[in-house]
Protein backbone atom coordinates (compact mmCIF):
# COMPACT_ATOMS: atom_id res chain seq x y z
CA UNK A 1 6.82 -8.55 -44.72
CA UNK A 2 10.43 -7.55 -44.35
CA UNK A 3 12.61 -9.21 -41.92
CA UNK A 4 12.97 -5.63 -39.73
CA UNK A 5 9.23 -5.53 -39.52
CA UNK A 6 9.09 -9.26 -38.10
CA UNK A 7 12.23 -8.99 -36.21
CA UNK A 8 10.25 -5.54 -34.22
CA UNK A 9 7.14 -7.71 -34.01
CA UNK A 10 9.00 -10.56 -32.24
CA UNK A 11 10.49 -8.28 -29.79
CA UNK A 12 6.73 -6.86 -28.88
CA UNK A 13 5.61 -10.63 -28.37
CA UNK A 14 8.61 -11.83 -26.27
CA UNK A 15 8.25 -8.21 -24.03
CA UNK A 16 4.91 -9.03 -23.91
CA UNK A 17 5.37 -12.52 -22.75
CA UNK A 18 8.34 -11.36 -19.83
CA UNK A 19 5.63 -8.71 -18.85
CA UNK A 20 2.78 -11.14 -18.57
CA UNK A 21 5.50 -13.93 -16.69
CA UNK A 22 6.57 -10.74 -14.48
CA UNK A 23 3.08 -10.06 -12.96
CA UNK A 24 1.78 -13.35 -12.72
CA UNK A 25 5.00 -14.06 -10.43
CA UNK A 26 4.65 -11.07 -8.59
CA UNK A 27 1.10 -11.89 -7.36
CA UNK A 28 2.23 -15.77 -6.80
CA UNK A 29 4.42 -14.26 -5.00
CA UNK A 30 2.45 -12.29 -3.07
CA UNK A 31 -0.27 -14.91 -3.08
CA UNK A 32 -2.26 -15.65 0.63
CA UNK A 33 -0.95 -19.04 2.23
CA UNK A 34 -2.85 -22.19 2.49
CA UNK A 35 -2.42 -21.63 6.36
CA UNK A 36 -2.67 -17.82 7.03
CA UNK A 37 -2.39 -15.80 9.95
CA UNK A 38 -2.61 -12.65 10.35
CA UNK A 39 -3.52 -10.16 13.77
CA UNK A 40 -5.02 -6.36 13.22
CA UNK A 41 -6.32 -3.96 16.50
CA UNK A 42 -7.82 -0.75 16.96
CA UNK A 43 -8.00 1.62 20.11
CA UNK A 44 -11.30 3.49 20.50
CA UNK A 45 -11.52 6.89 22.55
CA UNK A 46 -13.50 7.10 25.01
CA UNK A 47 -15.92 3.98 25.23
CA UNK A 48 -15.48 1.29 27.59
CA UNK A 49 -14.98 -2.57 26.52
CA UNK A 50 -18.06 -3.53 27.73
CA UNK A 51 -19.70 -1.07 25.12
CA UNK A 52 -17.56 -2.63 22.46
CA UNK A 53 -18.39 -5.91 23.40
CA UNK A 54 -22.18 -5.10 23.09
CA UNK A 55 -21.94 -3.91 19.86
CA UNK A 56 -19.22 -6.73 18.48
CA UNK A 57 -21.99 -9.82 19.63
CA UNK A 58 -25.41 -8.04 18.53
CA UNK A 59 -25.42 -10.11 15.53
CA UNK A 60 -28.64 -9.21 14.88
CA UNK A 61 -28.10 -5.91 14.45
CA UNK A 62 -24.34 -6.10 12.67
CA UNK A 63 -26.24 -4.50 8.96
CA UNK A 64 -26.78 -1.41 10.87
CA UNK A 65 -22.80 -0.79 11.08
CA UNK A 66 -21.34 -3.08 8.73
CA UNK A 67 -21.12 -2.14 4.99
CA UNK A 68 -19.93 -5.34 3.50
CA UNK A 69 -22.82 -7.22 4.66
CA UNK A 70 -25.75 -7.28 2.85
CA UNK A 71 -27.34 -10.20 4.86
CA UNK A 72 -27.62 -11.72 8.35
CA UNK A 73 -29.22 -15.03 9.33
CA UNK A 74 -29.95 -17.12 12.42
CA UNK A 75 -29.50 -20.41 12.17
CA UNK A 76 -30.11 -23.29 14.67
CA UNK A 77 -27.39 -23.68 17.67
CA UNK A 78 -24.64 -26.08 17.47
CA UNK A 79 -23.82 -27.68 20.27
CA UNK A 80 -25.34 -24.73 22.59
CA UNK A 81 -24.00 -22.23 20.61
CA UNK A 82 -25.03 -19.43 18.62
CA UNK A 83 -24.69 -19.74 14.93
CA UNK A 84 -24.94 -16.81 12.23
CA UNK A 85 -24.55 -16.77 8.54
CA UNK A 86 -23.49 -13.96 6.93
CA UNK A 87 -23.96 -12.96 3.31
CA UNK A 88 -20.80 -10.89 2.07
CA UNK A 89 -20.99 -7.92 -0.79
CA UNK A 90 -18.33 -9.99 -2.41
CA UNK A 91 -21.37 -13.01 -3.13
CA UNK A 92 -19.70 -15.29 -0.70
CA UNK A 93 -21.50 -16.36 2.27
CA UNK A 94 -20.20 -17.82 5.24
CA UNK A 95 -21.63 -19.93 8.64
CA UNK A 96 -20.07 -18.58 12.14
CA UNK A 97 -20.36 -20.76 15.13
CA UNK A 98 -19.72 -18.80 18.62
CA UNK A 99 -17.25 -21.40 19.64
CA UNK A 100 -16.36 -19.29 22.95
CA UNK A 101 -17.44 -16.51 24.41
CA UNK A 102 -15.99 -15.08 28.03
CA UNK A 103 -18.49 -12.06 28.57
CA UNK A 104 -16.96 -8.25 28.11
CA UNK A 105 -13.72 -10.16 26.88
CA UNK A 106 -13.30 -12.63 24.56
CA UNK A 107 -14.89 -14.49 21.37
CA UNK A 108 -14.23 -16.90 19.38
CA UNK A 109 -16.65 -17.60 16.04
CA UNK A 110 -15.74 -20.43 13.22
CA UNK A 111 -16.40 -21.30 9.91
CA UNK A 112 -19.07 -24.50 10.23
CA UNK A 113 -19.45 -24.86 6.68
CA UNK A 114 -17.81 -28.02 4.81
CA UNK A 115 -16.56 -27.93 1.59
CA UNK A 116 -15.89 -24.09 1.36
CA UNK A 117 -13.60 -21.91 -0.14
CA UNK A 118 -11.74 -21.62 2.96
CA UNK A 119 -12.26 -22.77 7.07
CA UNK A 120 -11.02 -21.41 10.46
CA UNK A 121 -11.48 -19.19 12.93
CA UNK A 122 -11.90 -15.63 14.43
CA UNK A 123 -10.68 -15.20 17.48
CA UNK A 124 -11.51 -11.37 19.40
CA UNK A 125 -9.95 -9.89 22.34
CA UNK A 126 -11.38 -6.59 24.16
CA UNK A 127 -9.33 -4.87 26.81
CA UNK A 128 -10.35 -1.09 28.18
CA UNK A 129 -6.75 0.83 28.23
CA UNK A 130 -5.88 4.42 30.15
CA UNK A 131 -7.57 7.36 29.12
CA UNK A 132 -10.84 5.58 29.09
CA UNK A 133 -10.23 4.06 25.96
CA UNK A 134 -11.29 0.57 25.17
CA UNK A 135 -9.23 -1.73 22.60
CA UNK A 136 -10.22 -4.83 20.20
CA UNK A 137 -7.65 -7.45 18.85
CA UNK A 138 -8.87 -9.69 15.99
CA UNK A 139 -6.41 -12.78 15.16
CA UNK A 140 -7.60 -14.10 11.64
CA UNK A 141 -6.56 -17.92 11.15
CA UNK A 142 -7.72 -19.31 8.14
CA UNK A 143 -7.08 -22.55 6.37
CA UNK A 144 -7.49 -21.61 2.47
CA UNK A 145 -9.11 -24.33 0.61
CA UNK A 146 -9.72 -22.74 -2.30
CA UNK A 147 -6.53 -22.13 -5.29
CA UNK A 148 -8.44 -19.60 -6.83
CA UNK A 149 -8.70 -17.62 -3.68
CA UNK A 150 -5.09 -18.13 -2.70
CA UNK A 151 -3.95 -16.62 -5.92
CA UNK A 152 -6.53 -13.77 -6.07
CA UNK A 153 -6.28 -12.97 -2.72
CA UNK A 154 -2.66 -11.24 -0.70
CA UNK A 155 -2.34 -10.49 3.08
CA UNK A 156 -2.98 -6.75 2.30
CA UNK A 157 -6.40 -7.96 1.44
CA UNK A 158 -7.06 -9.50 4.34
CA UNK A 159 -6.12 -6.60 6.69
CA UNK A 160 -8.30 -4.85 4.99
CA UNK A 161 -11.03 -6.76 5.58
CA UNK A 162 -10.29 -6.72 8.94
CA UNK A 163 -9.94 -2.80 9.51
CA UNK A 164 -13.11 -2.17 7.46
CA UNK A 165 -14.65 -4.47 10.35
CA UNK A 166 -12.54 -2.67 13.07
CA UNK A 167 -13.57 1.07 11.04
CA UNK A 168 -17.24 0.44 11.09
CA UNK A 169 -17.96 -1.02 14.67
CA UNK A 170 -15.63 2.48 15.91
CA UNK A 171 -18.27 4.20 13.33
CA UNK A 172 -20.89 2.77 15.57
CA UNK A 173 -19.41 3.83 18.70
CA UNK A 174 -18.83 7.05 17.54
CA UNK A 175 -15.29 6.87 16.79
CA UNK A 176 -14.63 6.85 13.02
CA UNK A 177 -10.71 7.47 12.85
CA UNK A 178 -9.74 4.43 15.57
CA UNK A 179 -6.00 3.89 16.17
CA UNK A 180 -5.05 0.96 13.60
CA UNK A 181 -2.02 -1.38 14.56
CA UNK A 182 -0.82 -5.15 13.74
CA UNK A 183 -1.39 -5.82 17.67
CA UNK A 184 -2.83 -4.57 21.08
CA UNK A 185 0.33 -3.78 22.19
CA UNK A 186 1.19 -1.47 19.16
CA UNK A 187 -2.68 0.14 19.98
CA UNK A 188 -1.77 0.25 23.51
CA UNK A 189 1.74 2.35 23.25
CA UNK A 190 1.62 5.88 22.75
CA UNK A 191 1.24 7.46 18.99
CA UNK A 192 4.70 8.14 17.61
CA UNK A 193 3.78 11.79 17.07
CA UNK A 194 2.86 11.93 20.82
CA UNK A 195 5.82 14.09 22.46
CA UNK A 196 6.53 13.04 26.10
CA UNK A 197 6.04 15.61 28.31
CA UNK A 198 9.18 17.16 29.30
CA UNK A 199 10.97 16.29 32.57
CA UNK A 200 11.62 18.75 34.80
CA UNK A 201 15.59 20.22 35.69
CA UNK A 202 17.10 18.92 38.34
CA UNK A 203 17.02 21.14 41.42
CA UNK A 204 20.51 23.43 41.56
CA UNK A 205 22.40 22.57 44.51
CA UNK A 206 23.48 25.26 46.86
CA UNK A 207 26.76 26.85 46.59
CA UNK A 208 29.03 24.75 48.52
CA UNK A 209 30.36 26.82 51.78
CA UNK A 210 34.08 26.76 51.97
CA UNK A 211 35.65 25.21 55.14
CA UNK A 212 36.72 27.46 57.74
CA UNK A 213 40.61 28.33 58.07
CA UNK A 214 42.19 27.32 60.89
CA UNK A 215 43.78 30.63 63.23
CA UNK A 216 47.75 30.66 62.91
CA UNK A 217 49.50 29.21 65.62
CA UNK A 218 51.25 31.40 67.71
CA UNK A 219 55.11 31.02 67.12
CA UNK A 220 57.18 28.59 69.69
């Protein structure tokens, strides 16, 4: 083989190589933390919390609304509480404890299972907001056990887990196209495209009346 032939083959290898180097530090780079954290909310129209809240703690009926579920299971209570284990599309399956639960308001539900790809918590807050629109915050906190997952798996992943979740409960309530947001306040504000209403003119003021003039004094 000629030397130009081995010299271009070299140069294929080697921008091979950086291209190869180049991706797999891009997705280390974006690669979930061992501790993650993330928050994502949605703003239904027109339902109250307590109708959220119904629908959020029927486990038993979560495969009637949820699409990446493709099992549910009851298992025996720890410690008083409920305990579910779900079966994910994705073939992992995971055991939720109902850790705390302040009725129309607030859940908790965490991982119970040792020695699994990751462990943490759920934590779910429902507020109804103006309009007679009800709200749901879900604050992920996960503790990633597993390196395969960490390095297969980016934040952007995990919001979307969450907003399928958020998506297919406002599915169930009959509101497909909920307002998304990284918190309950962002849900809570007024869309962007929303244009304030515009405030009225102040009132004109009336023509000011000039003073009267004084008469001329008669000359000394």
């Amino acid at each position: 083989m000629k030397s130009g032939g081995r010299q271009r083959i070299l140069i294929a290898i080697l921008l091979l190589l950086a291209l190869v180097g180049g991706l797999g530090f891009w997705r280390w780079k974006a690669a979930i933390p061992i501790n993650h954290k993330i928050v994502r909310a949605a703003r239904y129209h027109g339902h109250t919390a307590d109708e959220l809240w119904k629908v959020a703690t029927d486990f038993g009926t979560a495969m009637e609304w949820r699409s990446d579920l493709k099992g549910m299971e009851a298992l025996p209570k720890v410690r008083g509480h409920e305990v579910w284990r779900e079966s994910w599309n994705d073939g992992r399956s995971v055991s939720l404890e109902t850790v705390e639960a302040i009725d129309g308001r607030r859940m908790v539900r965490c991982v119970v299972d040792q020695g699994g790809d990751f462990g943490g918590c759920w934590t779910f807050e429902i507020y109804d907001r103006d309009g007679g629109d009800c709200a749901i915050a879900i604050t992920e906190g996960l503790t990633i056990h597993s390196p395969w997952m960490r390095l297969t798996t980016t934040t952007n992943d995990r919001k979307a887990f969450l907003d399928t979740w958020l998506g297919a409960i406002g599915t169930k309530l009959g509101d497909p196209n909920p307002r998304f947001g990284d918190s309950m306040v962002e849900v809570s504000r007024p869309p962007k495209n929303e244009v304030a209403p515009a405030a009225e003119p102040p009132a004109e003021a009336p023509p000011a009346v000039p003073a009267a003039t004084p008469p001329p004094q008669p000359a000394q």
